[in-house]
N, C-alpha and C. Protein backbone atom coordinates (compact mmCIF):
# COMPACT_ATOMS: atom_id res chain seq x y z
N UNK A 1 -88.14 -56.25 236.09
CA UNK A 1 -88.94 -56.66 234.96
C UNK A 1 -88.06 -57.25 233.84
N UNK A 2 -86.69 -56.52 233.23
CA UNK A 2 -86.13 -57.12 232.82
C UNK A 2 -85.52 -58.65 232.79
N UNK A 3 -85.33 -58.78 234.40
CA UNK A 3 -84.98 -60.27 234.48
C UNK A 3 -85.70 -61.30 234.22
N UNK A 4 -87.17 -60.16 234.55
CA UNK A 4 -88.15 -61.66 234.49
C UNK A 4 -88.44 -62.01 233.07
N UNK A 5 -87.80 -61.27 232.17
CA UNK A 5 -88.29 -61.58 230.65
C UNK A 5 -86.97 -62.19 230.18
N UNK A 6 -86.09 -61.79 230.57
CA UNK A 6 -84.77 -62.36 230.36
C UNK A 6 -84.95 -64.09 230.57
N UNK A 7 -85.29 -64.08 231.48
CA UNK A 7 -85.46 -65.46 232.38
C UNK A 7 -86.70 -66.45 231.40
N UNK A 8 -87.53 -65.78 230.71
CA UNK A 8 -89.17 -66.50 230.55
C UNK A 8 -88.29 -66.76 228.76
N UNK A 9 -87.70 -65.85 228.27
CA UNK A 9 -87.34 -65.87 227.07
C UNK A 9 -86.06 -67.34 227.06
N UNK A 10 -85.13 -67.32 228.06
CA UNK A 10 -84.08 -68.41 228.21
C UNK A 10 -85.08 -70.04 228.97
N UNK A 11 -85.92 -69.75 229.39
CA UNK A 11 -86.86 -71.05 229.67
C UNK A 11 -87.69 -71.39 228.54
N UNK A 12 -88.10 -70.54 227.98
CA UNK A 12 -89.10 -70.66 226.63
C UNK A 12 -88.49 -70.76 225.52
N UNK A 13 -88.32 -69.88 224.97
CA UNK A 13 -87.58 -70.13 223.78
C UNK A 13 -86.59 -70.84 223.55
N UNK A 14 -85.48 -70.58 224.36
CA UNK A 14 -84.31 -71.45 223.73
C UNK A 14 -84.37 -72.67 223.69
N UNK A 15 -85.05 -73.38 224.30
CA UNK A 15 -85.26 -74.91 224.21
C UNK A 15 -85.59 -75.46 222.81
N UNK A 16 -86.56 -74.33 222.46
CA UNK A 16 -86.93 -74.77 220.99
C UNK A 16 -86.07 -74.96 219.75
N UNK A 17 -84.94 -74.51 220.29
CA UNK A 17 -83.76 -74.22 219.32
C UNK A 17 -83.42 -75.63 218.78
N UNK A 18 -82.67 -76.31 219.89
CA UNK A 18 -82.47 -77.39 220.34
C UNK A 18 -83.62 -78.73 219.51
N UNK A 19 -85.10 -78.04 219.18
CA UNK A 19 -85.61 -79.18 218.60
C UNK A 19 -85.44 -78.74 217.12
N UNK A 20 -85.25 -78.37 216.59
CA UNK A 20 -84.79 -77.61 214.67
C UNK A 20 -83.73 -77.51 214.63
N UNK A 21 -83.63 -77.81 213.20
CA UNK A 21 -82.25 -77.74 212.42
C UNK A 21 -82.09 -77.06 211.18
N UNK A 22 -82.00 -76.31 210.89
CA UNK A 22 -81.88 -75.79 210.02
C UNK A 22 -80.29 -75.59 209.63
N UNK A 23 -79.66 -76.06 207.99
CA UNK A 23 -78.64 -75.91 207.34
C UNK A 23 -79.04 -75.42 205.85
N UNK A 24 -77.79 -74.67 205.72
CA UNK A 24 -77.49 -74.47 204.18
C UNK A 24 -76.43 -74.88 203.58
N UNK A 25 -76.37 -74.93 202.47
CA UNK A 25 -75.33 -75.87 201.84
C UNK A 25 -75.05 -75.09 200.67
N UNK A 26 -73.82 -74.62 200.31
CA UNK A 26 -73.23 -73.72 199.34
C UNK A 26 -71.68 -74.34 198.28
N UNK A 27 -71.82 -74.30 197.25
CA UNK A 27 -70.89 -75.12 196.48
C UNK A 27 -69.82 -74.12 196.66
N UNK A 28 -68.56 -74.91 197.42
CA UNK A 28 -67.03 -73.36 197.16
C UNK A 28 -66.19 -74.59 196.82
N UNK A 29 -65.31 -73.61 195.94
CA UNK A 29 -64.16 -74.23 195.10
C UNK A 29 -63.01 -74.74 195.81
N UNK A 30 -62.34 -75.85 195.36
CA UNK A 30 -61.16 -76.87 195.89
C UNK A 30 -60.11 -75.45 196.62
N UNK A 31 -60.48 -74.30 196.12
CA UNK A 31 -58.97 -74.01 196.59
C UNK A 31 -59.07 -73.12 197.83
N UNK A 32 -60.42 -73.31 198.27
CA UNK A 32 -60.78 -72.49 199.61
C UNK A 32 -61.34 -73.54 200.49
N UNK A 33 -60.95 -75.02 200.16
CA UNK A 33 -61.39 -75.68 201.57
C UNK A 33 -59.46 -75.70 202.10
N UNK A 34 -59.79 -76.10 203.19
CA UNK A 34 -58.46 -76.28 204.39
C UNK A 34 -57.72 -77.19 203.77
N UNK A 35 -56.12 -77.23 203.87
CA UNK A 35 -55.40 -78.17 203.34
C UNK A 35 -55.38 -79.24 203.81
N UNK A 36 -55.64 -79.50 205.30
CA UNK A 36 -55.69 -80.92 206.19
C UNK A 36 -57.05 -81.53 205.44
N UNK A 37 -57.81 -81.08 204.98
CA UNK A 37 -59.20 -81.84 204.64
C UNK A 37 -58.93 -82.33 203.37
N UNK A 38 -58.23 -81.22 202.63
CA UNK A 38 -57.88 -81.67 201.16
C UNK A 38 -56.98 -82.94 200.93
N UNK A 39 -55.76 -82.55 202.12
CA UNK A 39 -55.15 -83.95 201.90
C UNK A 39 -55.54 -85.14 202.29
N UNK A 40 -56.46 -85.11 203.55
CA UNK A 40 -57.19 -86.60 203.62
C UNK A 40 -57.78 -86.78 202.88
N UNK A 41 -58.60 -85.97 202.08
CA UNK A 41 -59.37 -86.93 201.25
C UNK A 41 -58.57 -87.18 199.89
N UNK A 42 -57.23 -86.49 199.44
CA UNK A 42 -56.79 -86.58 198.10
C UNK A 42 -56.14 -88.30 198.46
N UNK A 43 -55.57 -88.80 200.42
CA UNK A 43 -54.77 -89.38 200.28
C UNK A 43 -56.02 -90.96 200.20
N UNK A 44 -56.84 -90.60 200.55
CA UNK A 44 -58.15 -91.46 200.63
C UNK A 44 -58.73 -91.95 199.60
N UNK A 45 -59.30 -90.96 198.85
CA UNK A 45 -59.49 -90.90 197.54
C UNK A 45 -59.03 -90.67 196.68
N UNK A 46 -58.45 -91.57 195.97
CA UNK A 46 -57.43 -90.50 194.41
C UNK A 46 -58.20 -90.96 193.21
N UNK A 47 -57.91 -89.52 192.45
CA UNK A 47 -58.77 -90.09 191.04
C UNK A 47 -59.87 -90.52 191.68
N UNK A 48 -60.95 -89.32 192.46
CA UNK A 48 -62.24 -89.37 192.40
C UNK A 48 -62.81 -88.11 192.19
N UNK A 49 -63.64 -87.62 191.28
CA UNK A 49 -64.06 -86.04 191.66
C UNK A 49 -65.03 -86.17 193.13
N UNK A 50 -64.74 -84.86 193.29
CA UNK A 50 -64.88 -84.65 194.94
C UNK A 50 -65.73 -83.37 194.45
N UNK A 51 -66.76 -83.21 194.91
CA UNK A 51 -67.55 -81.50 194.96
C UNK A 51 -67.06 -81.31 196.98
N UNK A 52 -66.90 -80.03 196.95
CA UNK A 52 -66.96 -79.52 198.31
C UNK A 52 -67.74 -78.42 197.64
N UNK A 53 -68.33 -78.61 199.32
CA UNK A 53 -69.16 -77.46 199.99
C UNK A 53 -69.35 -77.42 201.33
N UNK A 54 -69.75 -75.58 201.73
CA UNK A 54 -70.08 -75.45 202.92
C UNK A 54 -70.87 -75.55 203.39
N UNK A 55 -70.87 -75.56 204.95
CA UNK A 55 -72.43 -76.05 205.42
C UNK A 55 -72.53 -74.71 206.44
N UNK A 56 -73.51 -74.43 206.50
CA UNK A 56 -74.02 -73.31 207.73
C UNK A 56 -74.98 -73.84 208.53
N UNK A 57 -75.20 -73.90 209.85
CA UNK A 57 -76.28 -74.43 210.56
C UNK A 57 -76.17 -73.70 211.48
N UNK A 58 -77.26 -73.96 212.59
CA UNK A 58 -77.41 -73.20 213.45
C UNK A 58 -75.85 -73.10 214.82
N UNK A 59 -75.31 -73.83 214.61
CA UNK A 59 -74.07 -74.43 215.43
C UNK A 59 -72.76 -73.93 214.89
N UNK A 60 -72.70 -73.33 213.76
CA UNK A 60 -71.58 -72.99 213.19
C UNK A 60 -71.63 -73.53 211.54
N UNK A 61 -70.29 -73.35 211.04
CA UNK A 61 -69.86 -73.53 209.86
C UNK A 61 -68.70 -74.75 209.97
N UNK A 62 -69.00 -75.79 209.20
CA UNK A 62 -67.89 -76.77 208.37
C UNK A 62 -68.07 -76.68 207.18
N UNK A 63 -67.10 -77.89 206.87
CA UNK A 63 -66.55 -78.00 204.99
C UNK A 63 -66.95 -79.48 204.99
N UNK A 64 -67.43 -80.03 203.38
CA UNK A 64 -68.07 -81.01 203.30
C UNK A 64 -67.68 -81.30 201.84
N UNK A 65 -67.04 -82.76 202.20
CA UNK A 65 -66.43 -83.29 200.90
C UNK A 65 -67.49 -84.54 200.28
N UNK A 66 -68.32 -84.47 198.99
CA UNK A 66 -69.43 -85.12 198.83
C UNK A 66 -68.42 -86.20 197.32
N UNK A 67 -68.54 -87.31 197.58
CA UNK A 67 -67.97 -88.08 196.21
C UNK A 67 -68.86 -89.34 196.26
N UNK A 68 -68.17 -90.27 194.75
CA UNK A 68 -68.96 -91.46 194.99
C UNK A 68 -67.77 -92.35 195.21
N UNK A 69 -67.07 -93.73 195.59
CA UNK A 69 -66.22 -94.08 195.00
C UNK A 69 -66.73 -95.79 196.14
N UNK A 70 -65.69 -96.91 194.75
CA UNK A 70 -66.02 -98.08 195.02
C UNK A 70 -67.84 -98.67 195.18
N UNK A 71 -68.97 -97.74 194.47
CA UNK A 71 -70.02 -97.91 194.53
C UNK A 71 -70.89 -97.25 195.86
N UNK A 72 -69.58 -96.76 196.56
CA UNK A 72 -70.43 -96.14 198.13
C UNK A 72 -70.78 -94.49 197.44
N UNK A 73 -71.78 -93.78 197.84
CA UNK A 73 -71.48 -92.34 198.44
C UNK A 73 -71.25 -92.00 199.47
N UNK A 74 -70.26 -91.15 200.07
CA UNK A 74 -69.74 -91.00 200.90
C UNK A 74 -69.51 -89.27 201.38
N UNK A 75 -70.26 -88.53 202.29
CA UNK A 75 -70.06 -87.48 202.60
C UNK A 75 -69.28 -87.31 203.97
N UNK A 76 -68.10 -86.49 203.65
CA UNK A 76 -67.07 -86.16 205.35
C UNK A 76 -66.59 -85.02 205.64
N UNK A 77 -67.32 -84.71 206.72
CA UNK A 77 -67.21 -83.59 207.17
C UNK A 77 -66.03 -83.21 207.99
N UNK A 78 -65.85 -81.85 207.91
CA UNK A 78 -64.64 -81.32 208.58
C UNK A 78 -65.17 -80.16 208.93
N UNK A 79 -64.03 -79.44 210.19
CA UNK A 79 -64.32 -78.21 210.63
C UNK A 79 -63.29 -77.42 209.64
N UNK A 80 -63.51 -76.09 210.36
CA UNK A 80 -63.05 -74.95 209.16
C UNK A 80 -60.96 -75.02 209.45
N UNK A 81 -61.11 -75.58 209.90
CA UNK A 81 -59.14 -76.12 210.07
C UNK A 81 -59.10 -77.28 209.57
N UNK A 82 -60.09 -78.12 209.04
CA UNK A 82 -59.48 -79.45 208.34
C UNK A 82 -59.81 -80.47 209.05
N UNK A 83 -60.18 -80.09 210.81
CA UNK A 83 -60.18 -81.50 211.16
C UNK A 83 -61.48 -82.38 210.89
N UNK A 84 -60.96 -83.76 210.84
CA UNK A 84 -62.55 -84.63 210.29
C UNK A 84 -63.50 -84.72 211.53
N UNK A 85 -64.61 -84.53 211.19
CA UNK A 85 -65.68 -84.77 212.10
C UNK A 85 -66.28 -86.27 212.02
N UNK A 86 -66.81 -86.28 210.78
CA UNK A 86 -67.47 -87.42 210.75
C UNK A 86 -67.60 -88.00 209.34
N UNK A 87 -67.41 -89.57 209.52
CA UNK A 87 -67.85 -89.84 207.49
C UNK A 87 -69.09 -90.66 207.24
N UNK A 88 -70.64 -90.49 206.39
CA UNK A 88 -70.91 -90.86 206.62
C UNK A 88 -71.18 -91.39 205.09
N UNK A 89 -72.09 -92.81 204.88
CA UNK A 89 -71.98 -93.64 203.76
C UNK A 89 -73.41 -93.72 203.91
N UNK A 90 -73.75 -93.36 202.34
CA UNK A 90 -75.07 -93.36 202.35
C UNK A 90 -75.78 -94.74 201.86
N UNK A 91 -76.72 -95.56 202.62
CA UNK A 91 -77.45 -96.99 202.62
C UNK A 91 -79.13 -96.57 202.85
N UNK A 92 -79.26 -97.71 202.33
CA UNK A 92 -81.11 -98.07 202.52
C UNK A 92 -81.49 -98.54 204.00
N UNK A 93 -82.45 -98.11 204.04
CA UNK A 93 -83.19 -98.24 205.54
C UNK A 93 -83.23 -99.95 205.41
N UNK A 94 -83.40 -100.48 204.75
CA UNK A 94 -83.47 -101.90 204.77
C UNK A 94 -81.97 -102.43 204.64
N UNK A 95 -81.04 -101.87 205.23
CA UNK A 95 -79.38 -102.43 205.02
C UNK A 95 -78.99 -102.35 206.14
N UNK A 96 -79.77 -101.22 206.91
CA UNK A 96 -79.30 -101.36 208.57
C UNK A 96 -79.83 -102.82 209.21
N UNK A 97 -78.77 -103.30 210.02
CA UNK A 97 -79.45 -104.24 210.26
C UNK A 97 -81.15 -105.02 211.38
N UNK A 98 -81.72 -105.90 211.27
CA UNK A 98 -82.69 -106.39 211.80
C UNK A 98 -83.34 -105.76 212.70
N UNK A 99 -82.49 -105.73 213.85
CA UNK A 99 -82.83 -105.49 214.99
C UNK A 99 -82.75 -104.14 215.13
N UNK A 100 -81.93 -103.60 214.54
CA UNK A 100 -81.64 -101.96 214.72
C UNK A 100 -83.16 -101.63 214.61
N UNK A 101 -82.98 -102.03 212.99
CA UNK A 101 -84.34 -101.10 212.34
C UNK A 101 -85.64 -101.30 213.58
N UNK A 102 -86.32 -102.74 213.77
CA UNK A 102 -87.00 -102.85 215.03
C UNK A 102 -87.02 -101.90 215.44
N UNK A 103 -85.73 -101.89 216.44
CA UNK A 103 -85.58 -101.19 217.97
C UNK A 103 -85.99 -99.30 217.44
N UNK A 104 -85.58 -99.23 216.08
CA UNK A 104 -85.53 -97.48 215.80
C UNK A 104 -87.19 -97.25 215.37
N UNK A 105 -87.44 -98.36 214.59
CA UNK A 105 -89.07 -98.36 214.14
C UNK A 105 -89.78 -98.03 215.64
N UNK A 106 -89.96 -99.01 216.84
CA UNK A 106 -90.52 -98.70 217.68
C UNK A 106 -90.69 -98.00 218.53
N UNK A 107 -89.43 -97.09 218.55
CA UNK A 107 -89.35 -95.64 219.03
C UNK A 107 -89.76 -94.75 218.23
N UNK A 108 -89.83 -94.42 216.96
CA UNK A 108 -90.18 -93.56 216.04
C UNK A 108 -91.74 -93.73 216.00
N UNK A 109 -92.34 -94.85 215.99
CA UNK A 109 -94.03 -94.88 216.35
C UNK A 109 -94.18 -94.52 217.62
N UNK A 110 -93.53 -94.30 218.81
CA UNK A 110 -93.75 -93.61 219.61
C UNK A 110 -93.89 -92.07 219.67
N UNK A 111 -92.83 -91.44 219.19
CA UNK A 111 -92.72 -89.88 218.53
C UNK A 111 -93.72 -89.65 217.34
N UNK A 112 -94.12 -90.63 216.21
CA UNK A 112 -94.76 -89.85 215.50
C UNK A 112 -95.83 -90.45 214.94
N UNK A 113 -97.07 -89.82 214.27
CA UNK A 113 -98.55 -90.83 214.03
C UNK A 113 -98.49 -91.21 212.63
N UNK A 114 -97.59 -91.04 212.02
CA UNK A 114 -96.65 -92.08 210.44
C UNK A 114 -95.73 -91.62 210.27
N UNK A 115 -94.62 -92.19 209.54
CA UNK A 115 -93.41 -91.37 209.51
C UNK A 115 -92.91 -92.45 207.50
N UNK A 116 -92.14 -91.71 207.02
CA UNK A 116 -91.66 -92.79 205.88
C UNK A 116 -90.02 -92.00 206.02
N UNK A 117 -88.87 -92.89 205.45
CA UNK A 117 -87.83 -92.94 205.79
C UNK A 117 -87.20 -92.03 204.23
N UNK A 118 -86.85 -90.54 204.05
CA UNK A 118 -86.37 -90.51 202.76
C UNK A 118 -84.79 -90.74 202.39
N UNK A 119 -84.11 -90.79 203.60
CA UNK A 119 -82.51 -90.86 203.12
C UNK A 119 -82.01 -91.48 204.51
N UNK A 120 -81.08 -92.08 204.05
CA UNK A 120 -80.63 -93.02 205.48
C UNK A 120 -79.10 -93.10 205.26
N UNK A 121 -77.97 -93.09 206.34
CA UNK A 121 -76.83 -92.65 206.47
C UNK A 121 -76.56 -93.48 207.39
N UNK A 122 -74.77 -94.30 206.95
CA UNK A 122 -74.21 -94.84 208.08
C UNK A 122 -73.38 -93.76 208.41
N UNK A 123 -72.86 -93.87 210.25
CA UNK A 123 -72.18 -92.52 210.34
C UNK A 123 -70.84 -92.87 211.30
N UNK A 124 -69.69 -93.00 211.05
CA UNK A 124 -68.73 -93.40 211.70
C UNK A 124 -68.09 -91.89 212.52
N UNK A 125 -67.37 -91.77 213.61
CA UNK A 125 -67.11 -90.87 214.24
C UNK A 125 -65.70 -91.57 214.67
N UNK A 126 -64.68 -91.06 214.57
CA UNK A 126 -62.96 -91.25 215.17
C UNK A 126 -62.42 -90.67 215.07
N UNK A 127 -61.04 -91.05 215.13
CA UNK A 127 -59.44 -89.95 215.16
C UNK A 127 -59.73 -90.14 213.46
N UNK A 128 -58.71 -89.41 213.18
CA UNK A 128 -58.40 -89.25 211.50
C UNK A 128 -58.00 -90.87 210.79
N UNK A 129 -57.17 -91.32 211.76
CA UNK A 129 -56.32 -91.78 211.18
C UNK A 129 -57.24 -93.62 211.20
N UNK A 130 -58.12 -93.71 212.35
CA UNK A 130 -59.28 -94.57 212.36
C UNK A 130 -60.35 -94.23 211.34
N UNK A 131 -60.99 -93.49 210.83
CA UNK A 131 -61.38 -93.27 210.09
C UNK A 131 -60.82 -93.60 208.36
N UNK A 132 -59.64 -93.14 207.91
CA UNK A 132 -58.53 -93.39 207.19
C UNK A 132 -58.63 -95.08 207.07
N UNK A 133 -58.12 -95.62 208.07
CA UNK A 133 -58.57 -97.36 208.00
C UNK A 133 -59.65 -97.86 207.44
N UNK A 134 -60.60 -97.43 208.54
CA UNK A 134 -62.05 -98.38 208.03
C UNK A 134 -62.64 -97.99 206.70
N UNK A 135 -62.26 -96.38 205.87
CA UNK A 135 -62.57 -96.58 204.22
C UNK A 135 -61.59 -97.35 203.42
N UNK A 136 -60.25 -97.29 203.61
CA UNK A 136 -59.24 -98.49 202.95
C UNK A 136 -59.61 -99.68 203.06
N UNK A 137 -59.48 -99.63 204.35
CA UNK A 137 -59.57 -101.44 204.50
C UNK A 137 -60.89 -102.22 204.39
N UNK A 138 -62.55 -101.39 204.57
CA UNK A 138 -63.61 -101.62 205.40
C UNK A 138 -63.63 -102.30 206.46
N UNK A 139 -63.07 -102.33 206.75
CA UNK A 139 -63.01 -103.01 208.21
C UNK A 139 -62.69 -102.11 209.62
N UNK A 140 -63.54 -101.92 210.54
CA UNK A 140 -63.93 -100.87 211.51
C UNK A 140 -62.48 -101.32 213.00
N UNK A 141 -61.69 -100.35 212.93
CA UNK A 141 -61.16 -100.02 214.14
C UNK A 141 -62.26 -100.03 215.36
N UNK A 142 -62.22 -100.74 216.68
CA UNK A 142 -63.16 -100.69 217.92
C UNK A 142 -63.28 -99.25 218.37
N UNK A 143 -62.34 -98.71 217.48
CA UNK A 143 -62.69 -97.08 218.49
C UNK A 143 -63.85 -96.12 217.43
N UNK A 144 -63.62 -96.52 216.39
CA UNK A 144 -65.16 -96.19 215.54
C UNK A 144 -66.17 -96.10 215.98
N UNK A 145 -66.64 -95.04 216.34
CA UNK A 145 -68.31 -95.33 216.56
C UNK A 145 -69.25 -95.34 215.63
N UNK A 146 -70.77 -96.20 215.48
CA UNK A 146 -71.31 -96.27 214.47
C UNK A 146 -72.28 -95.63 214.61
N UNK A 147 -73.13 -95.09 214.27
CA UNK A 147 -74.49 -94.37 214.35
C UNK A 147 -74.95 -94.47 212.58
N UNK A 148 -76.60 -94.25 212.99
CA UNK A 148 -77.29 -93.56 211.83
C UNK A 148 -77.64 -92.61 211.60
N UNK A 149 -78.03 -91.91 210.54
CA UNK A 149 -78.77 -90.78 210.77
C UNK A 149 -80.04 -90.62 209.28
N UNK A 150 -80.97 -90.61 209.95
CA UNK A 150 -82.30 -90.56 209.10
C UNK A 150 -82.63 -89.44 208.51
N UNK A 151 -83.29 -88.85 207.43
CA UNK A 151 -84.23 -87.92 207.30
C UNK A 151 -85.42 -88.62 206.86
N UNK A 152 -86.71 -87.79 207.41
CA UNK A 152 -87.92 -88.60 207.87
C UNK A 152 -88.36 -87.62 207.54
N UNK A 153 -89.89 -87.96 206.58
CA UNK A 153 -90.96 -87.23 206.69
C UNK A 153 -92.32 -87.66 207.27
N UNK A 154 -92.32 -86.87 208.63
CA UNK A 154 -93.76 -87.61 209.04
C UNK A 154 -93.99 -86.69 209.81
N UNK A 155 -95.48 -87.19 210.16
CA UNK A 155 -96.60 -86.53 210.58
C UNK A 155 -96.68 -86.87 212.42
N UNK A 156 -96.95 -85.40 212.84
CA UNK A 156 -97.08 -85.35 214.15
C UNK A 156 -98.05 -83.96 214.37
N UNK A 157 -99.19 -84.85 215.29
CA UNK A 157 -100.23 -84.05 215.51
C UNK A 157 -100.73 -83.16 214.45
N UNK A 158 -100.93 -84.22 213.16
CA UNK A 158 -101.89 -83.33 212.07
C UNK A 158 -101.09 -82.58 211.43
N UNK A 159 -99.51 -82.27 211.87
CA UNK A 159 -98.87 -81.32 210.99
C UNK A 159 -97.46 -82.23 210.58
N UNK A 160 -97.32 -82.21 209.22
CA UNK A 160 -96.41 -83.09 208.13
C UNK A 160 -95.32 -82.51 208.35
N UNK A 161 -93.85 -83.01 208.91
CA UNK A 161 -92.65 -82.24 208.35
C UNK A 161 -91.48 -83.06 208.07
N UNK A 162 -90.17 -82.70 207.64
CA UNK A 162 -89.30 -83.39 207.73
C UNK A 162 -88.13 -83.55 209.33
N UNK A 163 -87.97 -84.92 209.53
CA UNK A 163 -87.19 -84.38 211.07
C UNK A 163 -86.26 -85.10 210.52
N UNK A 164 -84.75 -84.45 211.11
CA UNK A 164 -83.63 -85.50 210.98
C UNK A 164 -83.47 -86.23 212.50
N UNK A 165 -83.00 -87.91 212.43
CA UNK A 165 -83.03 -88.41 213.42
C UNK A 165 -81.85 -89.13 213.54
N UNK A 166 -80.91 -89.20 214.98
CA UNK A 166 -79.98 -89.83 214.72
C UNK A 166 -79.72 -91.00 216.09
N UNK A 167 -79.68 -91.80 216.05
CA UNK A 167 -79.43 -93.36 216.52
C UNK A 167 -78.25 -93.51 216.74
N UNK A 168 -78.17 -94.56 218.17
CA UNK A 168 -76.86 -95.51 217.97
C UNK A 168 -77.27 -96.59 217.06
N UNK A 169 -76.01 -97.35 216.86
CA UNK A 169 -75.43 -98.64 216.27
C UNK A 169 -77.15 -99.87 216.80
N UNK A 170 -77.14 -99.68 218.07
CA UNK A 170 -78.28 -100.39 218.47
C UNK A 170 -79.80 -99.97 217.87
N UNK A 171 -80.07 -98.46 217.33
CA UNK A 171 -81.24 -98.31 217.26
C UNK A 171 -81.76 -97.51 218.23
N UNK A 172 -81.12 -97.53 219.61
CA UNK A 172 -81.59 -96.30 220.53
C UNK A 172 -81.49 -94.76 219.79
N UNK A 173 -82.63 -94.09 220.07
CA UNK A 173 -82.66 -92.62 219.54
C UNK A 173 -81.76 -91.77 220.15
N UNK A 174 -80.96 -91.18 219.84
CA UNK A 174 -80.28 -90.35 220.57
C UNK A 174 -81.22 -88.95 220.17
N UNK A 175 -81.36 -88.47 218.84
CA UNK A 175 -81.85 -87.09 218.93
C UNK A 175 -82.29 -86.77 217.76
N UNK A 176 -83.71 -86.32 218.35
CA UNK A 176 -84.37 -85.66 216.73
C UNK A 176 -84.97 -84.40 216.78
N UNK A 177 -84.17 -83.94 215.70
CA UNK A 177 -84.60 -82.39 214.62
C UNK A 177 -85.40 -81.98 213.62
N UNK A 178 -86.57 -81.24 213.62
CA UNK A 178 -87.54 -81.03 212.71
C UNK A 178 -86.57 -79.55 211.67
N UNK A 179 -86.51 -80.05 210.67
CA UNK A 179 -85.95 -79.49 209.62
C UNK A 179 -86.62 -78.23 209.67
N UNK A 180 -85.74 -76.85 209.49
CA UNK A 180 -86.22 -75.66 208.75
C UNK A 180 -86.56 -75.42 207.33
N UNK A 181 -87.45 -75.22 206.37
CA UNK A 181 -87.11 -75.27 205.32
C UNK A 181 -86.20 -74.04 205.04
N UNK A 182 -85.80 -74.21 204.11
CA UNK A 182 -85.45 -72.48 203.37
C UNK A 182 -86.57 -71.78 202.54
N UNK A 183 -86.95 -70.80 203.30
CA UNK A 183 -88.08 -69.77 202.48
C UNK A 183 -87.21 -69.71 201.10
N UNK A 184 -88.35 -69.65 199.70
CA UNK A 184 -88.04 -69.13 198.57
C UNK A 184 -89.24 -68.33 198.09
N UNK A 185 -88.39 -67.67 197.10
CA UNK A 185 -89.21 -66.68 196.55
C UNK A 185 -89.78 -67.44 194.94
N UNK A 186 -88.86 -68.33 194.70
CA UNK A 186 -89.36 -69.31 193.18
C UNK A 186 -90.15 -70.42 193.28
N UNK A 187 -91.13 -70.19 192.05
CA UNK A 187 -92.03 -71.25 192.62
C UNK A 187 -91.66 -72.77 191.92
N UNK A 188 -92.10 -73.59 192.45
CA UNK A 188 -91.54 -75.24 192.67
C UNK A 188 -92.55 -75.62 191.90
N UNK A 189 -92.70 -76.11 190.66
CA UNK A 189 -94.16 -76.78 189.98
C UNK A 189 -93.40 -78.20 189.89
């Protein structure tokens, strides 16, 4: 009997995991993020204030360096040793280009019965040191990968939520997450 619940609980449930996302985001001070993170971004950015913070999600914990600089915002993530994960530059749904948007619009009316776009992210993924380039120089090393990543509020089957969605460079969907909120106890007027 045990197995069989063992078994109904790892077919059932856990899948659902996999469609939600839930993160938190906590402000910690310059002198408790990792030194490898600190120095890429001090050697990246100088003379910019930088807020860090942590992130908690269902996947673990990184460190997250949030600034503005040269007119971009720019959030880059690292794991809890410093190394970079990903940088991403925050743009308008109307900056991705033509065809993307298309190709992502017509998959997203497939998944959902309206959707509106609230925050939109370019998202580069490399070694450090590719990464390092393409914010100096703007100009993208071939080993860069590009992606987007959306947050969306829309409606599916009568019930409204926020999903995060993330794309290749082309607009193909790679994968979407219906946001957890965070329960509060204060009320929001």
């Amino acid at each position: 009997m045990k197995t069989i619940l063992a078994l109904a609980f790892t077919f059932l449930v856990l899948p659902c995991f996999g469609q939600q996302k839930y993160e938190r985001e906590y402000r910690i001070k310059s002198g408790a993020v990792p030194q490898k993170a600190a120095r890429f971004i001090n050697e990246v950015f100088n003379q910019t204030t930088i807020h860090w913070y942590g992130e908690e999600s269902l996947t673990g914990t990184t460190i997250e360096a949030k600034l503005k600089s040269g007119g971009k915002r720019y959030s880059i993530e690292f794991d809890l040793s410093g190394k970079i994960q990903d940088v991403e530059i925050q743009r308008r749904f109307n900056q991705i280009p033509a065809q993307t948007r298309k190709t992502l619009s017509e998959g997203l009316n497939q998944k959902f019965d309206r959707f509106s776009v609230v925050k939109t992210q370019l998202q580069w993924t490399a070694s450090q040191d590719d990464l390092k380039t393409a914010i100096l120089t703007d100009k993208l090393p071939s080993s860069v990968q590009i992606r987007y990543e959306l947050i969306l509020k829309a409606r599916k089957n009568r019930s409204a939520n926020y999903y995060e969605v993330l794309c290749e460079q082309n607009g193909a969907i790679v994968s979407i997450h219906q946001l957890v909120q965070r329960n509060t106890n204060n009320l929001i007027y």
